[in-house]
N, C-alpha and C. Protein backbone atom coordinates (compact mmCIF):
# COMPACT_ATOMS: atom_id res chain seq x y z
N UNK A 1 2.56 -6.57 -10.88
CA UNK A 1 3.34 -5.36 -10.69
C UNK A 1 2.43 -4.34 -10.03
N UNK A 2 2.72 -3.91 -9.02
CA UNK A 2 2.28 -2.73 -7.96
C UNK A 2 3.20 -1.78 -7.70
N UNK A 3 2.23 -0.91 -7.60
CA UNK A 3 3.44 0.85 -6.69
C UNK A 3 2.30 0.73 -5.34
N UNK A 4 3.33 1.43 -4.10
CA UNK A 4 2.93 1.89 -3.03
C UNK A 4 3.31 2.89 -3.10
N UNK A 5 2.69 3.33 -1.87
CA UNK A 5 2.95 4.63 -0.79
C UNK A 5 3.42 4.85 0.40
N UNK A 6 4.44 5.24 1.09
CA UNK A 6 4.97 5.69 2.18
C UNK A 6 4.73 6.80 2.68
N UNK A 7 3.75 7.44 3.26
CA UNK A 7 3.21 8.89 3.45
C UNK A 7 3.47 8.65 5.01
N UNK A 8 3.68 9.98 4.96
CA UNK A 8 3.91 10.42 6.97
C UNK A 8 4.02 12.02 7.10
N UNK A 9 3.64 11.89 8.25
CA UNK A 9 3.51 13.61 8.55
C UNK A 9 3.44 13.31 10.32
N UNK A 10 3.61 14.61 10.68
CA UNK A 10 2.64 14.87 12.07
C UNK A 10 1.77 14.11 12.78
N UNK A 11 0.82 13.32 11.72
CA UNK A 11 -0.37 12.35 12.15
C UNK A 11 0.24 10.76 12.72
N UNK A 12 1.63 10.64 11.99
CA UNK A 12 2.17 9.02 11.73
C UNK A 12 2.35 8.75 10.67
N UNK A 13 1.88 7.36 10.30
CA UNK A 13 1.63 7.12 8.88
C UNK A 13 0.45 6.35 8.31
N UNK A 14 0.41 6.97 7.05
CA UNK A 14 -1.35 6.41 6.27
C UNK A 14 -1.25 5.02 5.89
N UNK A 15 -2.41 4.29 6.23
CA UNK A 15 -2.45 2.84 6.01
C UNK A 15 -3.79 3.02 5.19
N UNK A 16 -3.86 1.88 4.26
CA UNK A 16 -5.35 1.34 4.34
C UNK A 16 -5.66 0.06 4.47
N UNK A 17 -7.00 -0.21 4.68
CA UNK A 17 -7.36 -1.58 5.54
C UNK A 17 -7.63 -2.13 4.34
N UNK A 18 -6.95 -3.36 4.07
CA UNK A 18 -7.35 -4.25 2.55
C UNK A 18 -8.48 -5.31 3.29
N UNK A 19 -9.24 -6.08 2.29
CA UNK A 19 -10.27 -7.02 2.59
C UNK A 19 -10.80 -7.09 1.44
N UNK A 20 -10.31 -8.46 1.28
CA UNK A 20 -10.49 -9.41 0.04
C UNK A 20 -10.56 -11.12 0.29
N UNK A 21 -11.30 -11.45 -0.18
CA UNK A 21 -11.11 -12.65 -0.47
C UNK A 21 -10.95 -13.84 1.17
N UNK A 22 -11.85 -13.03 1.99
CA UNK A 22 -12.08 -13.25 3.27
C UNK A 22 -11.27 -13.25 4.51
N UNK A 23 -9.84 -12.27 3.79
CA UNK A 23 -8.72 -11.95 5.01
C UNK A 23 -8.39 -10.59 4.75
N UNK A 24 -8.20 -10.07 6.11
CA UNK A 24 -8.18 -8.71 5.53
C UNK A 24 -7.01 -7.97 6.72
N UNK A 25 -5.89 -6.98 6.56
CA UNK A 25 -4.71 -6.52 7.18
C UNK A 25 -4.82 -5.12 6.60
N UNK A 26 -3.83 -4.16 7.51
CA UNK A 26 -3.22 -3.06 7.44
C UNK A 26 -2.17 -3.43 6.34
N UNK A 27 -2.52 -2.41 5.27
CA UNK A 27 -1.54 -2.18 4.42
C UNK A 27 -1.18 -0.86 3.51
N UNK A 28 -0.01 -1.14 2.92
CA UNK A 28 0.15 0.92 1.93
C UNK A 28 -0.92 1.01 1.52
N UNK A 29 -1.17 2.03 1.38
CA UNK A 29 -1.85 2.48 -0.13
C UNK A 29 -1.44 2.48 -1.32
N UNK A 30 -1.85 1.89 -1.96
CA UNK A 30 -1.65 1.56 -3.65
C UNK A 30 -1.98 -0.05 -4.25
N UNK A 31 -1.20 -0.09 -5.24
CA UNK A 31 -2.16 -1.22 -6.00
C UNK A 31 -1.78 -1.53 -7.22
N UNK A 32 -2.27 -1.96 -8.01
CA UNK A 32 -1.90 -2.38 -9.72
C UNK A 32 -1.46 -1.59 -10.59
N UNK A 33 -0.63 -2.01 -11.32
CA UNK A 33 -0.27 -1.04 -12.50
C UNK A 33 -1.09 -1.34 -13.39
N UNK A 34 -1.38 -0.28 -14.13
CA UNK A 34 -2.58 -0.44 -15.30
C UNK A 34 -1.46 -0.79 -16.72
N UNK A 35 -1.87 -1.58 -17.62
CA UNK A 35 -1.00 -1.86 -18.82
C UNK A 35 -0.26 -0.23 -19.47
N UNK A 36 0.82 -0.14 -19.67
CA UNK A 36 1.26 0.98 -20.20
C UNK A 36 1.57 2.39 -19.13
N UNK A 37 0.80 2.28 -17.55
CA UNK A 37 0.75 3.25 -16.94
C UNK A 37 2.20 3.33 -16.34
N UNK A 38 2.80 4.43 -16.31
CA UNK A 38 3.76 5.15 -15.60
C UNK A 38 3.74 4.39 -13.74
N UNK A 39 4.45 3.79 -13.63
CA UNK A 39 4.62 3.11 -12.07
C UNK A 39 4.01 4.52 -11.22
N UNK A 40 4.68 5.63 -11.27
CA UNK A 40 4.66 6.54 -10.33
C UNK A 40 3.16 7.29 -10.76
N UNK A 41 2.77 7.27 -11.74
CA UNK A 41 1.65 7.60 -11.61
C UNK A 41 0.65 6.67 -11.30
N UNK A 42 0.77 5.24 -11.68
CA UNK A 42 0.03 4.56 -11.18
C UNK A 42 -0.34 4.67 -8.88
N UNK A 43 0.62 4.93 -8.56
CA UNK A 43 0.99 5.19 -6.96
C UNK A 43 -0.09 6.43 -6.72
N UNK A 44 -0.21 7.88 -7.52
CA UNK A 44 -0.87 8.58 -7.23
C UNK A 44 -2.54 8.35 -7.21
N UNK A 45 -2.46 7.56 -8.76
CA UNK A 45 -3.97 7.55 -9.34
C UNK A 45 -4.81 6.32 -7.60
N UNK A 46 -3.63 5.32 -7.41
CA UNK A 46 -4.27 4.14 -6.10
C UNK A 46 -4.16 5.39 -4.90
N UNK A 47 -3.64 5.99 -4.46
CA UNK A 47 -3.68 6.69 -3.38
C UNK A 47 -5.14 7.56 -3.41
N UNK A 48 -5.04 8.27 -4.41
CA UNK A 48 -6.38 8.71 -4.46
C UNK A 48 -7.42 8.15 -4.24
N UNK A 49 -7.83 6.76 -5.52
CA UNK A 49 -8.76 5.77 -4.90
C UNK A 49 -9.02 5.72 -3.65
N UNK A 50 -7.66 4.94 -2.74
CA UNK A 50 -8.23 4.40 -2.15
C UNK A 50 -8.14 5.22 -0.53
N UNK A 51 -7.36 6.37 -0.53
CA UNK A 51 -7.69 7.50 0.27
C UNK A 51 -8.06 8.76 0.64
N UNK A 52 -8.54 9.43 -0.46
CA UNK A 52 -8.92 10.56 -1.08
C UNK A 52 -7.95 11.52 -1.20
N UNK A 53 -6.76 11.09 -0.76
CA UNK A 53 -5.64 12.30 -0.89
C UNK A 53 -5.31 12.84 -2.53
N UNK A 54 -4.57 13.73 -2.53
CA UNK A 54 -4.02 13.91 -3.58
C UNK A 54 -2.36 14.06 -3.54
N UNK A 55 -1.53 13.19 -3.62
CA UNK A 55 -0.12 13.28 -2.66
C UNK A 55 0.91 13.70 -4.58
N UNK A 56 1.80 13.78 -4.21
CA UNK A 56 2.74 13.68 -5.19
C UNK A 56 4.15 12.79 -4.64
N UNK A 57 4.99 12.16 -5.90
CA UNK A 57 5.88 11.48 -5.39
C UNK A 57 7.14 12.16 -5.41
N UNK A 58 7.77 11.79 -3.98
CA UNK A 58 9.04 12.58 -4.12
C UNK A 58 10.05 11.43 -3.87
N UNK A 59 10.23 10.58 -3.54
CA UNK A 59 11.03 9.57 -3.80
C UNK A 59 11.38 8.10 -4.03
N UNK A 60 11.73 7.13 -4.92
CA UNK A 60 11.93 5.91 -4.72
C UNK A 60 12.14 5.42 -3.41
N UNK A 61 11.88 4.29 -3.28
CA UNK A 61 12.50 4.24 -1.68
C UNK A 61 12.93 2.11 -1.81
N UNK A 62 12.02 1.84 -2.70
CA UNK A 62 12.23 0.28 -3.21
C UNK A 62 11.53 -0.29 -3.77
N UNK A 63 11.82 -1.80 -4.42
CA UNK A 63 11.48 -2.72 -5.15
C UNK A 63 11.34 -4.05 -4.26
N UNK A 64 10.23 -4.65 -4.28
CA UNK A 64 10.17 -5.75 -3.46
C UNK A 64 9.36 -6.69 -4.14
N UNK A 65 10.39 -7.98 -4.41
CA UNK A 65 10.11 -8.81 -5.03
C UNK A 65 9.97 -10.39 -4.21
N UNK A 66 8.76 -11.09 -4.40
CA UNK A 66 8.69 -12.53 -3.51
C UNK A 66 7.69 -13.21 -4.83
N UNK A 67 8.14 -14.54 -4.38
CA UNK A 67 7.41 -15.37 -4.87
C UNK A 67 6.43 -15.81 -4.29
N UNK A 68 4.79 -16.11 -4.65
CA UNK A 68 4.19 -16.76 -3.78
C UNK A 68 3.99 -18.42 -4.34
N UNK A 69 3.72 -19.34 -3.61
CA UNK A 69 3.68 -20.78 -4.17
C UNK A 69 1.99 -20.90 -4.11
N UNK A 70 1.41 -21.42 -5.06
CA UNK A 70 0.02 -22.13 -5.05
C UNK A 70 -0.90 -22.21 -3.76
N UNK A 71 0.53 -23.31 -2.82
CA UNK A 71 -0.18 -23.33 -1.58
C UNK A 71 0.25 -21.92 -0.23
N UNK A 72 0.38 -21.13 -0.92
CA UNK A 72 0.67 -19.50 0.05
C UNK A 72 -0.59 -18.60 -0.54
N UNK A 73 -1.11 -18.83 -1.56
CA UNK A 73 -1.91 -17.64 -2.37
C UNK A 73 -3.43 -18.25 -1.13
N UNK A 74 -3.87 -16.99 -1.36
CA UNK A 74 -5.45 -17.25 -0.32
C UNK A 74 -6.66 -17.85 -1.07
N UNK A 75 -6.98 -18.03 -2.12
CA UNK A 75 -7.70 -18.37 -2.69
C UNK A 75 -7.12 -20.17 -3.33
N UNK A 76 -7.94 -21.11 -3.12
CA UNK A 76 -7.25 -22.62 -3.41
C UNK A 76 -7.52 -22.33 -4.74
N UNK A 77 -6.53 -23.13 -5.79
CA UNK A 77 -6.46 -23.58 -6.69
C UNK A 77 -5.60 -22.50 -7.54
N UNK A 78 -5.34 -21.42 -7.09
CA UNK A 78 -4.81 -20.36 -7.96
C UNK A 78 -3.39 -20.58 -8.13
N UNK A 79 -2.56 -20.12 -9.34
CA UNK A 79 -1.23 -20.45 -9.49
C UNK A 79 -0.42 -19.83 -9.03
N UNK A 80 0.90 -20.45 -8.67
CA UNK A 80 2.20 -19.44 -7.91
C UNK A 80 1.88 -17.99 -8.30
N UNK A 81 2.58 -16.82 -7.96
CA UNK A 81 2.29 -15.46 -8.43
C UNK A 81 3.87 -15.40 -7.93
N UNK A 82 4.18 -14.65 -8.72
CA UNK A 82 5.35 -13.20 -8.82
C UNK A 82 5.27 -11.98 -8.53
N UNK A 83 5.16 -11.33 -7.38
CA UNK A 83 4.65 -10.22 -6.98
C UNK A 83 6.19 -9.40 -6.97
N UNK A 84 6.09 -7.86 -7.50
CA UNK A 84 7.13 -6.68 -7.66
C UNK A 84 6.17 -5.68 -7.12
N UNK A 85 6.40 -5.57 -6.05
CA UNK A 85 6.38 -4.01 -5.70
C UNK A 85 6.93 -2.70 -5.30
N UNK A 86 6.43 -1.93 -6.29
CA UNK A 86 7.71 -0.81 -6.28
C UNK A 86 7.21 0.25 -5.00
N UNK A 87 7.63 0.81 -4.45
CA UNK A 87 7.45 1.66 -3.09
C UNK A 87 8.18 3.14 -3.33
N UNK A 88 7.31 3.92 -3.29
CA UNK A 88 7.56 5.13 -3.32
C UNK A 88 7.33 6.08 -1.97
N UNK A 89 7.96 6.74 -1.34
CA UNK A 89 7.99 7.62 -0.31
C UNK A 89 6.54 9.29 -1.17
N UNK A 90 5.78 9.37 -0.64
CA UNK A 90 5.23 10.52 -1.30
C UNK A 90 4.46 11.25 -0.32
N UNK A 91 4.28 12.30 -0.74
CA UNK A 91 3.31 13.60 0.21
C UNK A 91 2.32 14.13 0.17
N UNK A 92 1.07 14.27 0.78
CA UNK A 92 0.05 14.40 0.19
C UNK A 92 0.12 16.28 0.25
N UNK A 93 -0.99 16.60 -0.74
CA UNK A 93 -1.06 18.22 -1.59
C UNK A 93 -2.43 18.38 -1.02
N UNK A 94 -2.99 17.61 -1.25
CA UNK A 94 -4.57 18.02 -1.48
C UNK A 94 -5.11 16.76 -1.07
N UNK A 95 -6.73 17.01 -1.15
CA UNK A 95 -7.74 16.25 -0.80
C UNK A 95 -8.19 16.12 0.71
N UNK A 96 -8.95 15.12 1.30
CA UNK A 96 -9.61 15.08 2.29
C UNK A 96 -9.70 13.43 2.44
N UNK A 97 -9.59 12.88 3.58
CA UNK A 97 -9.32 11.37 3.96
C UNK A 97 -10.91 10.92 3.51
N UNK A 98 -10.61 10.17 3.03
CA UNK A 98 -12.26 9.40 2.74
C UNK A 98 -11.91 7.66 2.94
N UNK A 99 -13.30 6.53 2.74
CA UNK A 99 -12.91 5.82 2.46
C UNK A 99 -13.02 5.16 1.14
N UNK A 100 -12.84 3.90 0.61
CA UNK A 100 -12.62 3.94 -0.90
C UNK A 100 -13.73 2.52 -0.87
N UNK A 101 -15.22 2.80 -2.02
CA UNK A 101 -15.89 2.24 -1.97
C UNK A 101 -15.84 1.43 -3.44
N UNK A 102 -15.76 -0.09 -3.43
CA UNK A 102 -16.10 -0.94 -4.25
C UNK A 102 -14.93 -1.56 -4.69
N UNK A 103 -13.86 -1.05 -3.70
CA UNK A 103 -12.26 -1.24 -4.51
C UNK A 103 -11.79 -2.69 -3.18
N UNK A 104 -10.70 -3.07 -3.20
CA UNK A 104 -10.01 -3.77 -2.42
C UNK A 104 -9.86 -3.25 -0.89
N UNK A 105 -9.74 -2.25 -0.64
CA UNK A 105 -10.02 -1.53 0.90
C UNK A 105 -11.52 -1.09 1.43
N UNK A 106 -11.16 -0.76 2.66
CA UNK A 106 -12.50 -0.40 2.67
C UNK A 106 -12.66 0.87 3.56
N UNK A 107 -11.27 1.04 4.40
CA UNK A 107 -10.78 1.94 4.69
C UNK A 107 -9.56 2.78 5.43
N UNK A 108 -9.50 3.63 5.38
CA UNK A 108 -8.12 4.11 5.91
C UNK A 108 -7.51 5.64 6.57
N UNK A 109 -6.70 5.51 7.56
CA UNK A 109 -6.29 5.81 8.75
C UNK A 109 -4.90 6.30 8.99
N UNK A 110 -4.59 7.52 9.53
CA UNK A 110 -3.33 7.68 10.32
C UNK A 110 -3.22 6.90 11.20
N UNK A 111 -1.46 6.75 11.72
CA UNK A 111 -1.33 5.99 12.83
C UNK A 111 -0.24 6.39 13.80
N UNK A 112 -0.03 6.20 14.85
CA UNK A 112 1.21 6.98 15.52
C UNK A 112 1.99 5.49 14.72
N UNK A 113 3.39 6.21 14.58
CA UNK A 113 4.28 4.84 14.37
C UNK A 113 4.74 3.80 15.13
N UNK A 114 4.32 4.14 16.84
CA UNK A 114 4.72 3.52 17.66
C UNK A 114 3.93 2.61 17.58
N UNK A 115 2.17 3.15 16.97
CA UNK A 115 1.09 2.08 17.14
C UNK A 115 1.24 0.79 15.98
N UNK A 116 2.00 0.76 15.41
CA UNK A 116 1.68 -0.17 14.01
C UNK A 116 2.73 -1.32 14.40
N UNK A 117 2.89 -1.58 15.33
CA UNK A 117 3.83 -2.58 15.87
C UNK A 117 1.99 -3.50 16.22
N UNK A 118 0.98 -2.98 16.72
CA UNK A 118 0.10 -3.98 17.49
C UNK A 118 -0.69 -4.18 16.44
N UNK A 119 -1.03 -3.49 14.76
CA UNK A 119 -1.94 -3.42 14.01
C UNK A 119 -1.74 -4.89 13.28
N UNK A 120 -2.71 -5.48 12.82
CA UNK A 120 -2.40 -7.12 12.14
C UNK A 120 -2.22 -6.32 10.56
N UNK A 121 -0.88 -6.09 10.22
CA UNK A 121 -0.95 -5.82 9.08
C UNK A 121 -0.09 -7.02 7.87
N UNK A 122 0.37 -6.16 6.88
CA UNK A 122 0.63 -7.62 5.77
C UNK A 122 2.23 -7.18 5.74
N UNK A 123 3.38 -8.07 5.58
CA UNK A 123 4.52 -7.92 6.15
C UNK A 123 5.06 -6.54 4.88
N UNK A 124 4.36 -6.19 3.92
CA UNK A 124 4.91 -4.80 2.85
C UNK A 124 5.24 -3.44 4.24
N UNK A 125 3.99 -3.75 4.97
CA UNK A 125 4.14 -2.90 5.81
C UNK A 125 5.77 -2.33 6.57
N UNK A 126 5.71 -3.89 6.76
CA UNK A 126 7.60 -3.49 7.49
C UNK A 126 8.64 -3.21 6.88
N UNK A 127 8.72 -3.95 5.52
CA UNK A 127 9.31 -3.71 4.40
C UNK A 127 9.63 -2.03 3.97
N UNK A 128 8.49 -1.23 3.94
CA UNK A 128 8.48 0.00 3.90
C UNK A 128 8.67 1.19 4.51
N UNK A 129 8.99 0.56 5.97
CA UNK A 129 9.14 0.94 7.16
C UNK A 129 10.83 1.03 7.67
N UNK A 130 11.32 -0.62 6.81
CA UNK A 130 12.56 -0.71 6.61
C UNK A 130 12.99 0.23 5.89
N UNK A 131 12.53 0.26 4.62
CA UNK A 131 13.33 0.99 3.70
C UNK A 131 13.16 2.57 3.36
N UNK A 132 12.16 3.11 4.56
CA UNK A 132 12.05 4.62 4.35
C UNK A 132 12.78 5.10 5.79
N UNK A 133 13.69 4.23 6.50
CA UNK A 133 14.10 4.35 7.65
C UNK A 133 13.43 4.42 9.18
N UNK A 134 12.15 3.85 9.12
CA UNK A 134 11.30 4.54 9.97
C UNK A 134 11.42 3.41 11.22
N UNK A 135 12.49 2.26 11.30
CA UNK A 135 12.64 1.45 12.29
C UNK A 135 13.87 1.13 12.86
């Protein structure tokens, strides 16, 4: 279980660069829910991590649910996964763009929206793109 982020302004929209496990794509910002944590706060506490913003959430926007099979996961031997991710539209308040050291990204970027058609990102991307109307 994960929350994202859908942030946009003036600049485009905020991505961060994931790299893990020796493949690495344009993707939201956000990440794991911590046991017991509030989804929507979990979305703020990963945005921060992993972009130094400080955003607040102003709207649901979706739930995206896939299965992965054994042989889809990137790492061999690991078991099917059930991935839910919840997607929130939000705005940043505060902070200053940084990048996020020791975590799953490594860093992250505005983008014009026209540009994220050429970026190798991970398909949440479009998903979120779908569902905040932005295509």
């Amino acid at each position: 279980m994960a929350a994202y982020a859908v942030i946009t302004d003036e600049r485009g929209m905020l991505l961060a660069h994931w790299r893990e496990h020796g493949a690495s794509a344009w993707t939201l910002p956000g990440g794991g829910i911590d046991w017991g944590e509030d989804p929507a706060d979990a979305v703020v506490r990963e945005v921060r991590e992993e972009t130094g913003y400080e955003v607040v959430v102003e709207a649901l926007l979706g739930i995206q649910s896939r299965v992965l099979t054994a042989a889809q996961r990137l790492l061999p031997g690991e078991p099917a996964q059930h991935q839910v991710r919840i997607v929130y539209r939000c705005r940043v308040v505060g902070g200053e763009l940084r990048d996020e050291v020791g975590g799953s990204t490594d860093t992250a970027g505005w983008f014009a929206l026209d540009a994220i058609e050429d970026l190798e990102r991970v398909s949440q991307v479009d998903y979120a793109r779908r569902v905040a109307g932005l295509l």
